[in-house]
Protein backbone atom coordinates (compact mmCIF):
# COMPACT_ATOMS: atom_id res chain seq x y z
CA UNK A 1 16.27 -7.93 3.59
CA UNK A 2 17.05 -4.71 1.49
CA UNK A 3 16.34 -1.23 2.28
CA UNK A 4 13.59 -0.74 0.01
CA UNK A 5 10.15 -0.86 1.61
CA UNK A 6 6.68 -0.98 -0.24
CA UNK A 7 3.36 0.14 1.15
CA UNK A 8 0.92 -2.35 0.23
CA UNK A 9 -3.62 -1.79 0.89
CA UNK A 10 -5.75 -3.87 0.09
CA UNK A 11 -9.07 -4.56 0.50
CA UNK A 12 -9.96 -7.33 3.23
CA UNK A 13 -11.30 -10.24 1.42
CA UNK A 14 -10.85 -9.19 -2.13
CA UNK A 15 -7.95 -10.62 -4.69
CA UNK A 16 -5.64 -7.82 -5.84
CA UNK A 17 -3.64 -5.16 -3.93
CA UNK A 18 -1.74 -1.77 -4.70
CA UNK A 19 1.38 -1.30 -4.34
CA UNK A 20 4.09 1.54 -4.13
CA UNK A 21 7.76 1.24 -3.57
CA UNK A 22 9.42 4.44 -1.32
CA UNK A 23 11.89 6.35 -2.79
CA UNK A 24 12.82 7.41 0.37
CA UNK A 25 13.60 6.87 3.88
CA UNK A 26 11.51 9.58 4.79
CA UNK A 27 8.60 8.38 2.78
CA UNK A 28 8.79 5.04 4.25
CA UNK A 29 7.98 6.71 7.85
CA UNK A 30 4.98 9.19 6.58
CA UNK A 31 3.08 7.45 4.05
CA UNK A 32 1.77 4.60 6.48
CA UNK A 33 1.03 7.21 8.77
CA UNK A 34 -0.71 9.44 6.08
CA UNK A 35 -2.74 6.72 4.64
CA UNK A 36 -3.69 5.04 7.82
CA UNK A 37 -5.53 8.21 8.68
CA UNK A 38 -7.07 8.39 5.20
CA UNK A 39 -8.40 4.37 4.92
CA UNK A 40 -11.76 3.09 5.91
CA UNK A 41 -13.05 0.61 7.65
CA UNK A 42 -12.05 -2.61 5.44
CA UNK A 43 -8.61 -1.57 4.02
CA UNK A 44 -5.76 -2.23 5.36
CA UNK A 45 -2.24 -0.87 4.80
CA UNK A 46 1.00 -2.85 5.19
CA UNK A 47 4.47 -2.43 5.19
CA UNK A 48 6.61 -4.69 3.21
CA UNK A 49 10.35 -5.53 2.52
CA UNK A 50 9.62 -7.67 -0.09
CA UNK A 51 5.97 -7.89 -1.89
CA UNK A 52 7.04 -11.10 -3.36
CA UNK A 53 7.64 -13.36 -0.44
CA UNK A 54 3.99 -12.57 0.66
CA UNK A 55 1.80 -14.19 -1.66
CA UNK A 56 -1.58 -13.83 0.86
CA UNK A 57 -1.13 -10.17 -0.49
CA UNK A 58 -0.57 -11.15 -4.36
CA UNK A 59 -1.60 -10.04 -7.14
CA UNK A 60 -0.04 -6.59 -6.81
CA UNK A 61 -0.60 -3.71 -9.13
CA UNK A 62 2.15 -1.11 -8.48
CA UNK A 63 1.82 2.16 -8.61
CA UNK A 64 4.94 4.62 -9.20
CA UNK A 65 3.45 8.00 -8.42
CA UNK A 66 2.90 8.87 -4.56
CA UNK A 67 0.26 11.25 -5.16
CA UNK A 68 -1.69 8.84 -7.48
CA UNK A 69 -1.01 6.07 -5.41
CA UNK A 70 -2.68 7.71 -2.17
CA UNK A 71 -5.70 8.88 -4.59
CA UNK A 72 -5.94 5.05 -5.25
CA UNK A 73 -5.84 4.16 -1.88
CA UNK A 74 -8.59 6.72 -1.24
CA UNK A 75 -10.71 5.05 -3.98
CA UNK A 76 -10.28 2.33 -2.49
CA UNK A 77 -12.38 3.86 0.34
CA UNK A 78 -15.65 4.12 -1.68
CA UNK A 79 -15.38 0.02 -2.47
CA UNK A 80 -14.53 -1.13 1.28
């Protein structure tokens, strides 16, 4: 696989997921850890190589902005 890594949450049991691709190393190795102590009970975040081989997690709406990404992901809070 490449070296590009996406963080993928979704929603248990609900169609659609977001989806950010790292920019960097370094972001690769916070962000899970950042939004795994931000997510509630009912979302879950992964860690993917390549979103397209994993089509439990499809449809994915990607998001290029960290910052809006984890205020997505905290949205996604309020629904889970």
């Amino acid at each position: 696989m490449g070296d590009k890594k996406y963080i993928v949450a979704k929603i248990f049991d609900k169609q659609g997921r977001l989806a950010y691709q790292c920019k960097t190393v370094n972001e690769a190795r916070c962000l899970p850890g950042t939004l795994e102590a931000l997510r509630a009970d009912g979302v879950q975040i992964v860690i993917l190589d390549c979103p397209e081989i994993y089509s439990e997690y499809a449809p994915y709406s990607y998001v290029e902005d960290m910052k809006k990404y984890i205020d997505m992901v905290s949205q996604m809070n309020r629904v889970a």
